[in-house]
Protein backbone atom coordinates (compact mmCIF):
# COMPACT_ATOMS: atom_id res chain seq x y z
CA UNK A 1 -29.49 -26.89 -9.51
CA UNK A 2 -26.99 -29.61 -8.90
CA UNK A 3 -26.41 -31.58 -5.72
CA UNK A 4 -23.07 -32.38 -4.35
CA UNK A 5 -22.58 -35.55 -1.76
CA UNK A 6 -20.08 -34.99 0.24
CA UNK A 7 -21.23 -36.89 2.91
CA UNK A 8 -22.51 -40.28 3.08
CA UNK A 9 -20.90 -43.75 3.90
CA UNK A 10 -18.89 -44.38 0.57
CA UNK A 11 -16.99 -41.34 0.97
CA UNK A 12 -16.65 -41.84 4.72
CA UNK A 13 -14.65 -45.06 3.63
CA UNK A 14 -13.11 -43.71 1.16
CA UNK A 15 -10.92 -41.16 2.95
CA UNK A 16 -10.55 -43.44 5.58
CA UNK A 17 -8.36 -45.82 2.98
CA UNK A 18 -6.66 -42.33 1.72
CA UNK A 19 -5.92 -40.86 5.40
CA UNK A 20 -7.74 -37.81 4.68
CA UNK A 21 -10.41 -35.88 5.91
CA UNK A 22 -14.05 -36.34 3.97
CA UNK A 23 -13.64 -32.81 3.45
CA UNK A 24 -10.37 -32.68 1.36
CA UNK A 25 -11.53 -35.75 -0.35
CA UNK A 26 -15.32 -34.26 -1.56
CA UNK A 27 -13.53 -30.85 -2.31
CA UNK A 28 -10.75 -32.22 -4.36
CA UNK A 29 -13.80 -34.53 -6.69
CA UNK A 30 -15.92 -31.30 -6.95
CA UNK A 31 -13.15 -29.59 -8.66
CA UNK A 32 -12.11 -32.60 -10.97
CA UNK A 33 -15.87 -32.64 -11.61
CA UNK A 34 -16.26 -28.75 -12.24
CA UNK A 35 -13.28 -28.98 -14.47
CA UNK A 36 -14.64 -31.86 -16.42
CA UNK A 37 -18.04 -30.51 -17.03
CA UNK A 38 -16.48 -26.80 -17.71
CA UNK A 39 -14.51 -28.88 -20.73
CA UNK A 40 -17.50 -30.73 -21.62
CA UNK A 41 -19.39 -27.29 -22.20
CA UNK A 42 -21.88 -28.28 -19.46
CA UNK A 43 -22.15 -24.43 -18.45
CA UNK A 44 -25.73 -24.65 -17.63
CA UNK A 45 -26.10 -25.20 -13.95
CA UNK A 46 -26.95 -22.17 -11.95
CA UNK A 47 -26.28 -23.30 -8.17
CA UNK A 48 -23.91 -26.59 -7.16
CA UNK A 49 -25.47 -27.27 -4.06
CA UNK A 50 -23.05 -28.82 -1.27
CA UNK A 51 -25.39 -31.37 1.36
CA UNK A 52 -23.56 -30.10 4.27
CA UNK A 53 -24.29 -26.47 3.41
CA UNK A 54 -28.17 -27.62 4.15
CA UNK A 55 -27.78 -29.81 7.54
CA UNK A 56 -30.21 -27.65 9.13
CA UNK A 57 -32.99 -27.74 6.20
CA UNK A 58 -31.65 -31.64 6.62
CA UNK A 59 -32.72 -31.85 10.37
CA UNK A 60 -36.16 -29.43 9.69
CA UNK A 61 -37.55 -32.15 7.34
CA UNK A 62 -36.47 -35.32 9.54
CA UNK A 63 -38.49 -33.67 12.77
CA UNK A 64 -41.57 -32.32 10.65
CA UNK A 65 -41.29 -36.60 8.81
CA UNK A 66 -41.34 -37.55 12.91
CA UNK A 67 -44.19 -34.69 13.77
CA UNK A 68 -46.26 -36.39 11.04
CA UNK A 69 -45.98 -39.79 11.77
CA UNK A 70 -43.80 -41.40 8.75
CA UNK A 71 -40.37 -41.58 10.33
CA UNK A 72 -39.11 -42.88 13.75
CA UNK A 73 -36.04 -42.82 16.07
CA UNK A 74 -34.05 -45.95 16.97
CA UNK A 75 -31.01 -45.81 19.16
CA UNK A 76 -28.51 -45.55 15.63
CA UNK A 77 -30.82 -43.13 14.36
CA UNK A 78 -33.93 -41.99 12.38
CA UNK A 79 -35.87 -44.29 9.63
CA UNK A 80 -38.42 -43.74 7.15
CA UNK A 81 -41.59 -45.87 7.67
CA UNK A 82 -42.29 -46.63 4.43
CA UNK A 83 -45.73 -48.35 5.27
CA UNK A 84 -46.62 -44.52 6.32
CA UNK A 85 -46.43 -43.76 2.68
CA UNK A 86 -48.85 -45.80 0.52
CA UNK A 87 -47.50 -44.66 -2.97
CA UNK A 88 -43.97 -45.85 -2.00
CA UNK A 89 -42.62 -47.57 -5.00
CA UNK A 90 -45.15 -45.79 -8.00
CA UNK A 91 -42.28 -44.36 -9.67
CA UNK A 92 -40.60 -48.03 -10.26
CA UNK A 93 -43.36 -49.62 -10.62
CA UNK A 94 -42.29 -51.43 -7.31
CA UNK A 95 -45.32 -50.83 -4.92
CA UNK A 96 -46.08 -53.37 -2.23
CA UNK A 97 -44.54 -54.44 1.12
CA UNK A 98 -42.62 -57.65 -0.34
CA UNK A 99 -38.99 -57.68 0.99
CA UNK A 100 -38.14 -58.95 -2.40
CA UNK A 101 -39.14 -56.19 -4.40
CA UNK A 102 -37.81 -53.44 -1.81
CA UNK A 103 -34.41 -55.27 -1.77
CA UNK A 104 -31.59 -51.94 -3.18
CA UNK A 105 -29.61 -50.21 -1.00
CA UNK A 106 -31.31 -50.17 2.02
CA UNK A 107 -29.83 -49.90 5.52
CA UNK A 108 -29.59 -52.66 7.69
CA UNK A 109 -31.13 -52.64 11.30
CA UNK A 110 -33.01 -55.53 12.99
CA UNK A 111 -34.59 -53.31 14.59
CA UNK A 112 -36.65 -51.27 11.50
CA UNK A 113 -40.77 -51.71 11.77
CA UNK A 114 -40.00 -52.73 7.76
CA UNK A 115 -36.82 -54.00 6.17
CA UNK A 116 -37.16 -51.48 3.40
CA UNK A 117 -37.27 -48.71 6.17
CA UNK A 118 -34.44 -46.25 5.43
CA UNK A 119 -32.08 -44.33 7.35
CA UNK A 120 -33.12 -40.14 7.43
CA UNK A 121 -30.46 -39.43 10.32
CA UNK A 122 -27.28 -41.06 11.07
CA UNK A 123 -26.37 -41.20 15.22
CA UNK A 124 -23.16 -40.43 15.66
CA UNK A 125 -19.98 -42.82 15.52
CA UNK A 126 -16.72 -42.42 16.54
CA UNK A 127 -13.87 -41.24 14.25
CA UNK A 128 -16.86 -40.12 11.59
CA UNK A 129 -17.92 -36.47 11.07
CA UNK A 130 -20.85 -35.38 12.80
CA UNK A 131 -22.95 -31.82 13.65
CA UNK A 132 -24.89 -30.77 16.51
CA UNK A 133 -28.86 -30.91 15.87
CA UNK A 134 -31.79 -31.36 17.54
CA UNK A 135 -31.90 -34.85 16.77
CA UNK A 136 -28.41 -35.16 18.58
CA UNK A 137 -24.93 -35.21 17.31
CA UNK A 138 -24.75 -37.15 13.95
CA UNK A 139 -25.28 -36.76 9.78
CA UNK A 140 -27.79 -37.18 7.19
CA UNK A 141 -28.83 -40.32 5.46
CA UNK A 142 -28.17 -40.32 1.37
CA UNK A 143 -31.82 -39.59 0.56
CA UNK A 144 -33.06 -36.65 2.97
CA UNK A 145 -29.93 -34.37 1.57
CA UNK A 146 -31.71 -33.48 -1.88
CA UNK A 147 -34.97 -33.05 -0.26
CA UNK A 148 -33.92 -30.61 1.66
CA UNK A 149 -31.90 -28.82 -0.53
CA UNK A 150 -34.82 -29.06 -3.40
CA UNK A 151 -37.55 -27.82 -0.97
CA UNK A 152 -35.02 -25.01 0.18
CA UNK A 153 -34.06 -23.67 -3.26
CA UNK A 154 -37.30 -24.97 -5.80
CA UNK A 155 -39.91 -25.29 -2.70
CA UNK A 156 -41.85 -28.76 -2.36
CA UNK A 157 -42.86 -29.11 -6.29
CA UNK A 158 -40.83 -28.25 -9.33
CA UNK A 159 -40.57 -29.20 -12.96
CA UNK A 160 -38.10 -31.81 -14.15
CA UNK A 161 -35.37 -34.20 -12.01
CA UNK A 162 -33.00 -36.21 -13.66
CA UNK A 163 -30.54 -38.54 -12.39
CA UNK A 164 -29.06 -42.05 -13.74
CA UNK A 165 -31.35 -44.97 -13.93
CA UNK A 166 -30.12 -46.77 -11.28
CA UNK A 167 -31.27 -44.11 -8.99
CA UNK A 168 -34.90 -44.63 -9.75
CA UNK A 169 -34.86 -47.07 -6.80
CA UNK A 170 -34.62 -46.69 -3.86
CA UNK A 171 -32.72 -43.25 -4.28
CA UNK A 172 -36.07 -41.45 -6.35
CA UNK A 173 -38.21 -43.09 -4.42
CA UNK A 174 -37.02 -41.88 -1.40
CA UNK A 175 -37.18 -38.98 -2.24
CA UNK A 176 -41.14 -38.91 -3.61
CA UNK A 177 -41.86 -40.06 -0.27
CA UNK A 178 -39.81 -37.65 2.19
CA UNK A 179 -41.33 -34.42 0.32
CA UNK A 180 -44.55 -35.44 -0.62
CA UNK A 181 -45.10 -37.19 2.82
CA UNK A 182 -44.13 -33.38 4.52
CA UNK A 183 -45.78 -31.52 1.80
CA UNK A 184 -49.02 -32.87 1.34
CA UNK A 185 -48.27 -32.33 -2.11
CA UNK A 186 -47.86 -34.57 -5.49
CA UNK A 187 -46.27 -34.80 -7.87
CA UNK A 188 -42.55 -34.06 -6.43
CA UNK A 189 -41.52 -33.51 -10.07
CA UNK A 190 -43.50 -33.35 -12.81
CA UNK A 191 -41.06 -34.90 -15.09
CA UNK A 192 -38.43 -37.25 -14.78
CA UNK A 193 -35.58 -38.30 -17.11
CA UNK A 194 -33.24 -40.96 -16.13
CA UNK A 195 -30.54 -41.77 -18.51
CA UNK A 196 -28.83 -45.11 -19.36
CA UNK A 197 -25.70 -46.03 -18.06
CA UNK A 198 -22.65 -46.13 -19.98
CA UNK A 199 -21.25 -49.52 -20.56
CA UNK A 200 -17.40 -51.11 -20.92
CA UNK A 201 -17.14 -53.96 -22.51
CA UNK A 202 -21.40 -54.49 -21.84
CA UNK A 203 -20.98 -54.24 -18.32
CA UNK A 204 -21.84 -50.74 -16.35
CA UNK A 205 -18.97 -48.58 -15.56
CA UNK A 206 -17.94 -48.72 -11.96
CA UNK A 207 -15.09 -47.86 -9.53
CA UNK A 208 -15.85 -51.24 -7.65
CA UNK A 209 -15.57 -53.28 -10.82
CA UNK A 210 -12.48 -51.74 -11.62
CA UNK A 211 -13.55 -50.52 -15.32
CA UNK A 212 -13.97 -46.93 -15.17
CA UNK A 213 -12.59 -44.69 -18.00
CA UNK A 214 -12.52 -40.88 -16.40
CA UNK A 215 -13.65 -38.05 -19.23
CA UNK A 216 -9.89 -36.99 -18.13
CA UNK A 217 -8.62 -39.76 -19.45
CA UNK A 218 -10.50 -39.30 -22.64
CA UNK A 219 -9.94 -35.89 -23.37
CA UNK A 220 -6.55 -36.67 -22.81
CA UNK A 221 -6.57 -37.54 -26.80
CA UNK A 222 -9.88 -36.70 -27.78
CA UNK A 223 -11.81 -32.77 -28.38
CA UNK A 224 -14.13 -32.33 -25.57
CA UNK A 225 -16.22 -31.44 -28.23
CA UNK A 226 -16.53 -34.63 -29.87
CA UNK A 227 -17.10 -36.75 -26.60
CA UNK A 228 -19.83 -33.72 -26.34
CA UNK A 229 -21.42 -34.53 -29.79
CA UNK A 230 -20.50 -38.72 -28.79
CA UNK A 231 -22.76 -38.63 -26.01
CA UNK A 232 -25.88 -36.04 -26.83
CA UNK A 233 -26.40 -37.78 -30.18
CA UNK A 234 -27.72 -40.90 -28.19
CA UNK A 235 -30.97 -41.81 -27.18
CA UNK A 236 -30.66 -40.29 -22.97
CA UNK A 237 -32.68 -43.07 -21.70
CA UNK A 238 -30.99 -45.95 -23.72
CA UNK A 239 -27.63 -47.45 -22.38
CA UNK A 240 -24.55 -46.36 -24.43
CA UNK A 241 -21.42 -48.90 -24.75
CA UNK A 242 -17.90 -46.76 -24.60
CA UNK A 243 -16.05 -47.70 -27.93
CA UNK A 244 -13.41 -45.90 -29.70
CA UNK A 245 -14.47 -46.65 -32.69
CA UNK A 246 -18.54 -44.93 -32.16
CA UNK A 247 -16.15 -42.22 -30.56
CA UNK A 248 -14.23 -41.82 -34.33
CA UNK A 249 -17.77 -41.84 -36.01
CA UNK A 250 -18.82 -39.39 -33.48
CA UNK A 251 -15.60 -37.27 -34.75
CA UNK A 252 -16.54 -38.26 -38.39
CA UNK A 253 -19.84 -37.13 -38.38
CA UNK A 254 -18.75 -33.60 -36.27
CA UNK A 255 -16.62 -32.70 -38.85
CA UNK A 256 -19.23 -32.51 -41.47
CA UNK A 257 -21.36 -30.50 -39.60
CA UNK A 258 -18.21 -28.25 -39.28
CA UNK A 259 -17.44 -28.10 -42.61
CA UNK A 260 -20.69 -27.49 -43.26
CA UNK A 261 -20.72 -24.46 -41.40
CA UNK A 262 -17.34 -23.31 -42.63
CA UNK A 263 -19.11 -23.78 -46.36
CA UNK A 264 -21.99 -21.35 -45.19
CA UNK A 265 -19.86 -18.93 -43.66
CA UNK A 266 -18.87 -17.86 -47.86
CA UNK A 267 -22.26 -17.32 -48.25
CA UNK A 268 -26.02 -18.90 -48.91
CA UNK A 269 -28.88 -18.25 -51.18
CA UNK A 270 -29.98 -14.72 -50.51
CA UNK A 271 -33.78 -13.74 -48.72
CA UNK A 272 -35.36 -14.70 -45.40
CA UNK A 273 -35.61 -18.55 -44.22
CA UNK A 274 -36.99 -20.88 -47.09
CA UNK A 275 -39.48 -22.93 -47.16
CA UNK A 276 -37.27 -26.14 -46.54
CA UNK A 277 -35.15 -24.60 -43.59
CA UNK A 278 -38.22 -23.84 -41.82
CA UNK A 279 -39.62 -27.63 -42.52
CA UNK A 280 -36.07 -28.51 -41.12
CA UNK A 281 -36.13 -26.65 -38.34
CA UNK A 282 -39.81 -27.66 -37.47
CA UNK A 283 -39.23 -30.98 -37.81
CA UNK A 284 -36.23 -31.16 -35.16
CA UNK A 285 -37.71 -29.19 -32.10
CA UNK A 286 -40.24 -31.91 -32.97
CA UNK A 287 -37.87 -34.69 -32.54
CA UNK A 288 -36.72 -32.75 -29.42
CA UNK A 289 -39.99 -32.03 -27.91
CA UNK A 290 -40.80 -35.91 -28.03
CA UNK A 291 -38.62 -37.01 -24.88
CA UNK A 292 -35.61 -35.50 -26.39
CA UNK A 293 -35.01 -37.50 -29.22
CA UNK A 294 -31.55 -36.49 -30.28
CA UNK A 295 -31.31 -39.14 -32.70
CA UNK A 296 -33.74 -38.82 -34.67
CA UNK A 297 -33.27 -34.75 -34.55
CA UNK A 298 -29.59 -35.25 -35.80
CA UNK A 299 -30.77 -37.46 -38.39
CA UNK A 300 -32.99 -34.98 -40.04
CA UNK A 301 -30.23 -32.58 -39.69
CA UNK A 302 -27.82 -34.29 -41.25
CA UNK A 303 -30.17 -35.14 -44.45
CA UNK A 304 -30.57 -31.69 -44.72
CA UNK A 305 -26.73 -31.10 -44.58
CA UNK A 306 -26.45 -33.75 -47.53
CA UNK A 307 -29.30 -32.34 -49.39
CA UNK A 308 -27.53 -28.69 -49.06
CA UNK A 309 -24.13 -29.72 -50.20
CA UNK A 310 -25.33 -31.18 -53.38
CA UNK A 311 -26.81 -27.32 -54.28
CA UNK A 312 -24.28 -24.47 -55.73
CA UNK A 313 -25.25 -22.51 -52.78
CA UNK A 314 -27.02 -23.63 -50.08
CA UNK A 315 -30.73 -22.63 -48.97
CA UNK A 316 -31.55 -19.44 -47.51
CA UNK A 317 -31.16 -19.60 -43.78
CA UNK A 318 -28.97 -22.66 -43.52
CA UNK A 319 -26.72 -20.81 -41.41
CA UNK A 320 -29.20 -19.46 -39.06
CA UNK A 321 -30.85 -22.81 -38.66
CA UNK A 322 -27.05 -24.21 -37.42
CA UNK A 323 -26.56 -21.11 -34.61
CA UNK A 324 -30.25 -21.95 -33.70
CA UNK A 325 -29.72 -25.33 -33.23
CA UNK A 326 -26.24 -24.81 -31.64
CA UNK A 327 -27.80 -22.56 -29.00
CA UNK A 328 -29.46 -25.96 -27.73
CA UNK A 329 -26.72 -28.47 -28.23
CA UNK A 330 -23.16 -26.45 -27.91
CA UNK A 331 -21.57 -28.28 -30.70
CA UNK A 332 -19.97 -25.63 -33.43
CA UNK A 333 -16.30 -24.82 -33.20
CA UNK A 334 -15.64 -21.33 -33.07
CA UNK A 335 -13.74 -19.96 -35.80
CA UNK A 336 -13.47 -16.11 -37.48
CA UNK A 337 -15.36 -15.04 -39.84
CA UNK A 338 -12.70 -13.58 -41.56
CA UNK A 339 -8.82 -14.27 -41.93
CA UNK A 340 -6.08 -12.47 -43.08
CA UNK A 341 -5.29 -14.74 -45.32
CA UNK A 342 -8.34 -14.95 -47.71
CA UNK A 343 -7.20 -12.81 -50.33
CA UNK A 344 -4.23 -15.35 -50.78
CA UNK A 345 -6.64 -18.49 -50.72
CA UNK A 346 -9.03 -16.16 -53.32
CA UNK A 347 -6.08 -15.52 -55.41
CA UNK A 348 -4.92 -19.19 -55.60
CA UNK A 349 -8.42 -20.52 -56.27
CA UNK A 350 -9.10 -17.84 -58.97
CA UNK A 351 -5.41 -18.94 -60.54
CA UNK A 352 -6.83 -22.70 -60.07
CA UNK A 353 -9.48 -22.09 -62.12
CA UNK A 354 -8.05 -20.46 -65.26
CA UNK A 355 -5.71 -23.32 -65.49
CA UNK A 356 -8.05 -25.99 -65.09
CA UNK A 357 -10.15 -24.03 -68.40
CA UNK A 358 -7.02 -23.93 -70.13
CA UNK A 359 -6.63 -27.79 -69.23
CA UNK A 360 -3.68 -27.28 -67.67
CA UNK A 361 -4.80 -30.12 -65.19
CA UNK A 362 -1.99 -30.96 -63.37
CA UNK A 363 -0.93 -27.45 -62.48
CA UNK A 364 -4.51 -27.03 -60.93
CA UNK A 365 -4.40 -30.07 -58.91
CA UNK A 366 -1.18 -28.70 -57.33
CA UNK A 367 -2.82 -25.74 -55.83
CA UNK A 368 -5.48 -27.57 -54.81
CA UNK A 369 -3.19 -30.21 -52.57
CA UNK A 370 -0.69 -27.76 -51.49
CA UNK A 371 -4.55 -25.90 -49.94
CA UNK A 372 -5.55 -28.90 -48.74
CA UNK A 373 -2.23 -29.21 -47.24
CA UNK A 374 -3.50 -25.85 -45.68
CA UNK A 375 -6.90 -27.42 -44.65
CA UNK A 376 -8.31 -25.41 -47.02
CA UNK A 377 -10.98 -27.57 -49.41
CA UNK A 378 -11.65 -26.69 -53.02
CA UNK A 379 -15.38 -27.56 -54.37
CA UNK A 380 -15.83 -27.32 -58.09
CA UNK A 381 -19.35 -26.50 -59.11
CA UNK A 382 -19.15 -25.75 -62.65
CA UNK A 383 -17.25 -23.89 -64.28
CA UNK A 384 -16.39 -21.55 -61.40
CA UNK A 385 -14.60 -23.49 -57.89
CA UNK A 386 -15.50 -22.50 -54.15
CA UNK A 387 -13.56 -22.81 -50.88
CA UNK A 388 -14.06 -23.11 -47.08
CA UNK A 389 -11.46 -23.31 -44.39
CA UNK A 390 -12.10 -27.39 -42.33
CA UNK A 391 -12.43 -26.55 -38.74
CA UNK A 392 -11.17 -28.79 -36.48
CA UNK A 393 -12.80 -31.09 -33.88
């Protein structure tokens, strides 16, 4: 499950300074969104849930936060009490009362019992949307929307959340103490992965700082499937600097893994797995199953890859190790199996061959530019000469 804002006070503005409705505006960046991820190969997500499809889940958990004595009404609304909560702040690592070390995105009111108190249910204001609710006509606070909408769909405990790491606090937070204070319940989640933020120039991407490059705008002259392989080859919960020149690597190092695949496709030892694929294989979901450590996974991949292409043929099971590991990170290109055109290619190569044993050197190296011309690569291994088809990035 995904969330979708599409209401809270940033958007509110937002369509203001367009002259649209909130509605128009959050519909128009779920599609550009939808599209985006769709290119990206990000295919995974079961339900995109929409906050104001849950205002009345929304409204539930405000009055049962009230009925239990962590959350109280002032005349612009509801508030957490965050002094109701005593492990507010154990996911940062930011536990106390200090206003110092509760200062991030909180709401301002003079009024609150704390100043780190934050705002459940919105009273309304004029010219801003609003629904009818027991609590009176208004909208959700930021933090209550994916409570409700986790409690409604996963119930009050679940496996894994993930988010960016600037959400840990207070967005996280907030959230560990709405469900857990209504539930009775903890942990929230059981597991939570944050990832890094991705950099310009060393400084964090954002709208307000007016350095934002939209995946749009990069797959405008880059394969969705290298920005794929660009981002999920780095470290999740490390920040990642933007640079064309990591994103060419990224390309670089795609393409071997490609041709590496194309190479297989002609064939592989013969038998089940070896010994060595298995090792391989073994030694990845390891990588993987220690905080998802793509690096160090693609590393060992791409030794074996090396190893392989030094060999005649490569190890038994090569290929089924790649659709394996592809079934986790969506990276191979899809090509045919077969093409009309292999006789042909055969036919050239074989020709290729006899004249290089005759010595007729510079005959052979013809037909094997005009194929790579093709994108077709010629290996010599011997006396006999192999070929794959490059497939692109």
């Amino acid at each position: 499950v995904q969330n979708i804002t599409d209401i809270d006070d940033k958007i509110i503005d937002r369509a203001y300074q367009f002259g649209i409705t909130t509605d128009t505006l959050t519909r128009r960046q779920e599609r550009l969104y939808l599209e985006a991820m769709e290119a990206l190969g990000n295919t995974s997500v079961d339900t995109y849930a929409r906050a104001v499809d849950f205002i009345p889940q929304i409204t539930s958990q405000v009055e049962r936060l009230v009925a239990r004595g962590h959350a109280y009404e002032l005349p612009d609304g509801h508030y957490f009490d965050i002094a109701s909560f005593p492990g507010y702040g154990k996911l940062a690592g930011r536990q106390g009362l200090d206003v110092q070390n509760l200062i991030a995105r909180v709401d301002g009111n003079p009024l609150k019992r704390h100043s780190g108190d934050f705002v459940l249910w919105k009273r309304r204001k004029p010219s801003e949307p609003y629904w009818n609710s027991p609590l009176g006509e208004g909208r959700p606070g930021w933090h209550i929307e994916d409570t409700a909408i986790t409690e409604t769909l996963f119930g009050a405990q679940y496996d894994i959340h993930g988010g960016a790491v600037d959400l840990v606090f207070p967005h996280h937070e907030a959230e560990i103490a709405q469900m857990e204070s209504i539930s009775g319940r903890a942990p929230l989640a059981r597991y939570w992965m944050h990832t890094g933020l991705l950099t310009l120039r060393e400084s964090k991407m954002s709208k307000s700082a007016g350095n934002v490059i939209t995946i749009r705008r990069i797959l405008a002259d880059t394969s969705p499937r290298v920005l794929r392989f660009f981002l999920i080859r780095h470290r999740y919960r490390s920040a990642l600097e933007f640079d064309e020149d990591l994103l060419r690597s990224a390309e670089s190092a795609l393409r071997r893994l490609d041709d590496f695949d194309a190479r297989l496709r002609d064939g592989e030892e013969p038998g089940p797995p070896s010994r060595e694929v298995q090792d391989v294989s073994e030694a990845m979901l390891a990588a993987l199953d220690d905080d998802f450590d793509t690096p160090a996974a693609f590393a060992i991949l791409f030794q074996f890859v090396r190893e392989q292409n030094g060999r005649p043929r490569a190890a038994a099971g090569s290929r089924a190790l790649l659709l394996k590991l592809d079934r986790v990170f969506g990276l191979l290109a899809s090509v045919p199996e077969t093409s009309e055109d292999d006789a042909r290619v055969t036919a050239e190569v074989e020709r290729r061959t006899r004249l290089r044993r005759e010595r007729r050197f510079a005959e052979a190296d013809e037909i094997r530019q005009r194929l790579r011309e093709q994108r077709i690569v010629v290996e010599d291994t011997g006396a006999s000469s192999r070929w794959y088809r490059e497939v692109p990035a």
